[in-house]
Protein backbone atom coordinates (compact mmCIF):
# COMPACT_ATOMS: atom_id res chain seq x y z
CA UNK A 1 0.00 0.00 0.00
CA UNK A 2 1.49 3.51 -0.79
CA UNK A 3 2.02 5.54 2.05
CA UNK A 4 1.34 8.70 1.65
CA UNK A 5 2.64 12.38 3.66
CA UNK A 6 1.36 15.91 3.40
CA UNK A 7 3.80 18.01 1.30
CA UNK A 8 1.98 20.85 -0.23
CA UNK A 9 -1.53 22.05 0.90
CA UNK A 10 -3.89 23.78 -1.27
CA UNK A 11 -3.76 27.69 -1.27
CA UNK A 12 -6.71 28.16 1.48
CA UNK A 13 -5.91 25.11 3.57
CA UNK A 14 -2.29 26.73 3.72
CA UNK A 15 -3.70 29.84 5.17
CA UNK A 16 -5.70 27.86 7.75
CA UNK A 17 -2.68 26.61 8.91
CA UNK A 18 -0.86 29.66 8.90
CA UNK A 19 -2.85 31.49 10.95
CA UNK A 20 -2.76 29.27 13.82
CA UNK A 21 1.12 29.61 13.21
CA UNK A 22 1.36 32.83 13.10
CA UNK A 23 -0.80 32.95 16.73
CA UNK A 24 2.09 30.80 17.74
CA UNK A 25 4.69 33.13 15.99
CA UNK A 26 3.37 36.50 18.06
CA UNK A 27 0.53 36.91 19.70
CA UNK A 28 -3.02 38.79 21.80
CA UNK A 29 -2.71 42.45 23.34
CA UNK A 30 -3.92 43.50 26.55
CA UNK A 31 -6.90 44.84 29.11
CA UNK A 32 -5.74 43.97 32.80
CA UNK A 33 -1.54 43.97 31.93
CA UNK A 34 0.26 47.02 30.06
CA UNK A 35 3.48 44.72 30.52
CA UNK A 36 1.49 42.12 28.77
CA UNK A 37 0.52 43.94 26.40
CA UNK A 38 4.49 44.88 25.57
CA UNK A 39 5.96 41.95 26.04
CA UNK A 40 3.36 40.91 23.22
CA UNK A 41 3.98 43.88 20.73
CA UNK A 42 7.93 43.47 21.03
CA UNK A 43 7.07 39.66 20.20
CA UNK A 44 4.96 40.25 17.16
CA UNK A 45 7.77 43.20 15.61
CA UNK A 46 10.81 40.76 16.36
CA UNK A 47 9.15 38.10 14.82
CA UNK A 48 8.72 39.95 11.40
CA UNK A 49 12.17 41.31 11.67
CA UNK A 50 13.37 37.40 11.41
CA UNK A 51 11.37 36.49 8.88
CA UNK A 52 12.45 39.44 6.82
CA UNK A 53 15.90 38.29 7.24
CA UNK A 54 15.26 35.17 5.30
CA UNK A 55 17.91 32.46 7.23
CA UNK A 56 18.00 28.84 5.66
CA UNK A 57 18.61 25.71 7.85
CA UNK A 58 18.30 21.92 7.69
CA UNK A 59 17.25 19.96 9.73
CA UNK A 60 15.06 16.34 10.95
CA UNK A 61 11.59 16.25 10.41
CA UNK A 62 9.08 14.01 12.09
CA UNK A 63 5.60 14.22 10.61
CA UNK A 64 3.27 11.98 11.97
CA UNK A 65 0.54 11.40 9.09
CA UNK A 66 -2.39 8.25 8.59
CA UNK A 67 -0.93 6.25 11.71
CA UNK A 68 2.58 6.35 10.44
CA UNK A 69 5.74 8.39 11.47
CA UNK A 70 7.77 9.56 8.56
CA UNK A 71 11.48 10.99 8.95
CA UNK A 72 12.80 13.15 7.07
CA UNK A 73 16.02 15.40 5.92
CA UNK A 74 14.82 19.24 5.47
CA UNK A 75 16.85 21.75 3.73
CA UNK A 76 15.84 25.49 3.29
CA UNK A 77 16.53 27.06 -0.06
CA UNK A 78 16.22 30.05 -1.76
CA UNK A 79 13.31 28.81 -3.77
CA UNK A 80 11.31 25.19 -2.34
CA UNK A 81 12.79 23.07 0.60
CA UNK A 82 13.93 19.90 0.31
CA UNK A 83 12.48 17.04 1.41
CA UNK A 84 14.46 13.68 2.12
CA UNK A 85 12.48 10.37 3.27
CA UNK A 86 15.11 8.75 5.75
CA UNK A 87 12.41 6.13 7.48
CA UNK A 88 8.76 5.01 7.85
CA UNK A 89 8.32 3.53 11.49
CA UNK A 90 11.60 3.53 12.30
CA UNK A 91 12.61 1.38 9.43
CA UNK A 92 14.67 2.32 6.22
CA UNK A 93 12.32 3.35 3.07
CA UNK A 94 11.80 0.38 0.84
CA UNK A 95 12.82 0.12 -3.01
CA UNK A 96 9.45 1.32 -4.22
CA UNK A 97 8.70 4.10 -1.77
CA UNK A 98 12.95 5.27 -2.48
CA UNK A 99 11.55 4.98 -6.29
CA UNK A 100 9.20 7.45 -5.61
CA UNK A 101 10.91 10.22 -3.32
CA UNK A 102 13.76 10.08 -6.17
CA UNK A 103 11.29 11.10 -8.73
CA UNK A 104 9.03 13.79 -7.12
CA UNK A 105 12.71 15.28 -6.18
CA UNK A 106 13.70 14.87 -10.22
CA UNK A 107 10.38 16.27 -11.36
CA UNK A 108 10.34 19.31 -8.82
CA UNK A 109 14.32 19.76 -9.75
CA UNK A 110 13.33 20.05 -13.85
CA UNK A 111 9.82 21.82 -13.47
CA UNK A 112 11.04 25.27 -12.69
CA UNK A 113 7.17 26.20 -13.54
CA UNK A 114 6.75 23.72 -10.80
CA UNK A 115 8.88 25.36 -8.24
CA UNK A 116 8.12 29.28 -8.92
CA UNK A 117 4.30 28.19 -8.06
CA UNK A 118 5.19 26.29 -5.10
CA UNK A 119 7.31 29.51 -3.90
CA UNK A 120 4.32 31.90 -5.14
CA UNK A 121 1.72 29.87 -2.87
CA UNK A 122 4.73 30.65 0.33
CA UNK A 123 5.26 34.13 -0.84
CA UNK A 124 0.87 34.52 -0.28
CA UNK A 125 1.45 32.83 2.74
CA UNK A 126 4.43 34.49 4.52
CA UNK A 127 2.29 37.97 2.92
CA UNK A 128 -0.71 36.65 5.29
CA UNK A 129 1.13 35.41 8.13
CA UNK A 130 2.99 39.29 9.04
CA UNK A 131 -0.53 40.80 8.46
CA UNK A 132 -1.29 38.60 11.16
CA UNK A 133 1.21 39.77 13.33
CA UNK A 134 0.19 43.35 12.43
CA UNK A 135 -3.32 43.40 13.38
CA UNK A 136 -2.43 40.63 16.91
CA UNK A 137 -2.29 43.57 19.55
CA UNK A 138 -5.22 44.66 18.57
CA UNK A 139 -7.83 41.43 18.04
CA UNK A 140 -6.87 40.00 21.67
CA UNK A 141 -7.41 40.71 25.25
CA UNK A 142 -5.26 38.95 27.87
CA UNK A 143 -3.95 38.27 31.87
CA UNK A 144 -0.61 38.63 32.87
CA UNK A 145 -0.42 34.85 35.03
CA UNK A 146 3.35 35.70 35.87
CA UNK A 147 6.46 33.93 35.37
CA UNK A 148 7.53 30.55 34.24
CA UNK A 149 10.59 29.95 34.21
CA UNK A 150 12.69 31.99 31.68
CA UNK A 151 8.92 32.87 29.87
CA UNK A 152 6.11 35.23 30.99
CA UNK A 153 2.75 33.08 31.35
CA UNK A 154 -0.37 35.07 29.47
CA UNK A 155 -3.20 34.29 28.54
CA UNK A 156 -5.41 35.48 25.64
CA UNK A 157 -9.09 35.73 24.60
CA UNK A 158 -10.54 37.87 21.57
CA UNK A 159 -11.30 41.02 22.09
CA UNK A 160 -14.84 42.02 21.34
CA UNK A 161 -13.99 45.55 20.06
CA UNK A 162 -12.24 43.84 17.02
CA UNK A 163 -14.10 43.64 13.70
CA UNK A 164 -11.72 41.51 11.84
CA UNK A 165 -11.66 42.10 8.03
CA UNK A 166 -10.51 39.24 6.28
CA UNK A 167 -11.37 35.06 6.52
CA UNK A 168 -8.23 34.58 8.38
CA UNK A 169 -8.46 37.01 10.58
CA UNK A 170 -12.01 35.58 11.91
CA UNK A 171 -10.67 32.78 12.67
CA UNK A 172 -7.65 34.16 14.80
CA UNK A 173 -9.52 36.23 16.51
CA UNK A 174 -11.46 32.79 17.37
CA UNK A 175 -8.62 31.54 19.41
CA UNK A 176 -8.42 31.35 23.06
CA UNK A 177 -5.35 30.02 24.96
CA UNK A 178 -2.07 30.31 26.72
CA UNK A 179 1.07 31.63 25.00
CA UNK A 180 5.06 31.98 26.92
CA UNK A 181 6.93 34.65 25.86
CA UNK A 182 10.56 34.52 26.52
CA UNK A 183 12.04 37.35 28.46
CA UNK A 184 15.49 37.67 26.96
CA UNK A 185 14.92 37.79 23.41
CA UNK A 186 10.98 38.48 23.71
CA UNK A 187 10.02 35.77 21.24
CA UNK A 188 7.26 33.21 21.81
CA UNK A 189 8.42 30.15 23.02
CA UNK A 190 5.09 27.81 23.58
CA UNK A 191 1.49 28.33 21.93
CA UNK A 192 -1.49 26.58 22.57
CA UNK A 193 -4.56 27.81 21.66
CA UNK A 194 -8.15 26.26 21.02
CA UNK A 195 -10.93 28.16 18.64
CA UNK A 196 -13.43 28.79 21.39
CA UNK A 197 -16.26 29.42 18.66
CA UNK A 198 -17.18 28.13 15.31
CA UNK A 199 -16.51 30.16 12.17
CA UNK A 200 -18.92 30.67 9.40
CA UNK A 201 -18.42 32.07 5.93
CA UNK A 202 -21.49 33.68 4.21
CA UNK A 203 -23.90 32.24 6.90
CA UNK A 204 -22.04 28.96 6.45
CA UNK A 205 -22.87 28.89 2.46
CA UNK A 206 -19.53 29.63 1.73
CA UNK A 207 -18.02 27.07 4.32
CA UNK A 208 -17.12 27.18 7.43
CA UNK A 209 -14.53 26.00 10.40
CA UNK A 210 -15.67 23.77 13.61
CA UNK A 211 -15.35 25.11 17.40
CA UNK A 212 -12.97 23.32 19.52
CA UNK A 213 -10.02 23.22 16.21
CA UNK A 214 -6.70 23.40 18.17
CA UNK A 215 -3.24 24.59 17.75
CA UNK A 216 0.28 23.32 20.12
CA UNK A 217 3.41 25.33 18.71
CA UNK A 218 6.72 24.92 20.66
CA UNK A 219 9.62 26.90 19.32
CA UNK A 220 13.36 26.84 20.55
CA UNK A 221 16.10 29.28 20.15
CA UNK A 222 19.49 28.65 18.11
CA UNK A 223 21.36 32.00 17.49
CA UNK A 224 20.80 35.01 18.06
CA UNK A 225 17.60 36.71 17.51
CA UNK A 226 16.59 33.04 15.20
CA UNK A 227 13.89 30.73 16.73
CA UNK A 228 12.25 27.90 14.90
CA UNK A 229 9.41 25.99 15.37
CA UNK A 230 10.67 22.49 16.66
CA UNK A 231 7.25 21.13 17.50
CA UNK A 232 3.80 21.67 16.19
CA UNK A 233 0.63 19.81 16.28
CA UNK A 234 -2.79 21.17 14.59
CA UNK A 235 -6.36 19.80 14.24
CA UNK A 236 -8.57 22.03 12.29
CA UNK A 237 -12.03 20.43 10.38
CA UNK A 238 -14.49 22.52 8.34
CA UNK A 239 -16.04 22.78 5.25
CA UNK A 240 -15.21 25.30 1.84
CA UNK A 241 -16.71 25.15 -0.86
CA UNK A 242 -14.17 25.77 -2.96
CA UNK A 243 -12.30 23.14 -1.54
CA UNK A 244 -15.25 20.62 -0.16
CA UNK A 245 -13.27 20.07 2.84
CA UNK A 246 -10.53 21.59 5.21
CA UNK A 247 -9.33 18.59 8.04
CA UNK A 248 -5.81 19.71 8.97
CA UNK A 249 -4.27 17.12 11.08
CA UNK A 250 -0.68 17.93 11.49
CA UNK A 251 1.53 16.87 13.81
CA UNK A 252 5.50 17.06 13.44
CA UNK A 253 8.27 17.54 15.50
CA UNK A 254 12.12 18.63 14.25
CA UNK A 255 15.31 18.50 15.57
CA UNK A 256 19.32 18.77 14.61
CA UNK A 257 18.72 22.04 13.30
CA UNK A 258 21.76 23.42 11.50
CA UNK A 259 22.76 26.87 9.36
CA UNK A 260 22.74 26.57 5.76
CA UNK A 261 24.67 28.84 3.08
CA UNK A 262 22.18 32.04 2.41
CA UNK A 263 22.04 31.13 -1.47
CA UNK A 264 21.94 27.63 -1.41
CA UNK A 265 19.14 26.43 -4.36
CA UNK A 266 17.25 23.64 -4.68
CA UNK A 267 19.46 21.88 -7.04
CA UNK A 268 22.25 22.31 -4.61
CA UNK A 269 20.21 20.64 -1.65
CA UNK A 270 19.28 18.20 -3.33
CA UNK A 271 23.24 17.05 -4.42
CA UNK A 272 23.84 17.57 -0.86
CA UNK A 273 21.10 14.98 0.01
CA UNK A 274 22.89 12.70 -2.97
CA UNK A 275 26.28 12.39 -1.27
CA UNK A 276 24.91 11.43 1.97
């Protein structure tokens, strides 16, 4: 049976998802806490600063995906990431599933087409993700709960004031959690966050995203002013028409992150991945 692993989601899916990352990449404003509410704006600027930086690393992927765990070798690249199957359930790929990781890496490395569209869709994404982290201090309310640790504890509800404008920012300003923010380099370090109300689209004609859809995001720190996401699990179900269905199940941990060369291309990575 062929085993199959999420690599590319469609356009809107791909914003779903992003928005509960970018919750976990900054995050809700204040009411009771003005040192909340800083420690949350500092959060949400540093954060775009990074990503306007644009670093590339490698590093282990561990996508859990229809009952199996797949592991893989990531590399960053100045176009589409590279994605190396290393095991299925802690066994070595077989001939047939090798077969087929060699040639979606051969047709992604000689469909340029192929690539530019796959870097468009990220391009829309990253676009969506720091309007996220624009409009955060404003769509949330939240407590100061104090120290933990080397983070500040807060936690955040939507604030009713907010009219949010676009799809995704409906259903961010659905979520309702806990989020640490570390005190040294202000950055979130742990997200969890539930959506505390359904969402509906044109009265639910257009689609629409269950209550109770939940997001775990734990990030750790490597150099400095870089964090990374080194664990993440989502569960998001609805329905879009466009798309008949959004279930986002994702769950995928990472480790043995390491820098790679600012200009390194996919072509590059991918002889990299050949020698080893």
């Amino acid at each position: 049976m062929k085993l199959s692993r999420t690599k590319t989601l469609p356009r809107h899916v791909c914003r779903f998802v992003i928005l509960t990352f970018a919750a976990g990449m900054a995050l809700p404003p204040s009411l009771p806490s003005p040192r909340a509410k800083e420690l949350i704006r500092e959060a949400c600027y540093n954060e775009v600063q990074q990503r306007e930086k644009r670093t590339l690393w490698s590093y282990v992927a561990e996508p859990r995906s229809n009952n199996h765990v797949f592991r893989e070798q990531v590399i960053e690249t100045v176009d589409v990431p590279v994605r190396h199957l290393l095991a299925v359930d802690g066994h070595p790929p077989t001939s047939v599933q090798m077969k087929e990781e060699i040639e979606r890496q051969q047709v992604l490395l000689n469909n340029p087409s192929r690539r530019h569209s796959i870097q468009k869709q990220q391009g829309n994404d990253d676009k969506t993700m720091e309007e996220l982290l624009h409009i955060i201090p404003e769509a949330f309310v939240f407590e100061d709960q104090g120290e933990d640790g080397e983070s500040e504890k807060i936690a955040f509800h939507p604030n009713p004031a907010f009219k949010p404008k676009t799809h995704e920012q409906r259903i961010l300003h659905a979520l309702d959690g806990i989020v640490f923010v570390d005190l040294h380099d202000k950055r979130i370090a742990r997200l969890s966050g539930s959506l505390a109300t359904g969402v509906e689209f044109g009265y639910g004609v257009i689609g629409h995203v269950q209550q109770g859809g939940t997001t775990e995001i734990t990030r750790v720190h490597l150099s400095e002013g870089i964090w990374k996401t080194s664990a993440e699990k989502i569960d998001i179900n609805g329905r879009f028409v466009l798309l008949k269905s959004i279930n986002k199940h994702q769950d995928e941990s990472r480790t043995d992150f390491a820098p790679v060369a600012p200009d390194t291309t996919f072509a590059q990575a991918l002889s990299e991945i050949e020698k080893r």
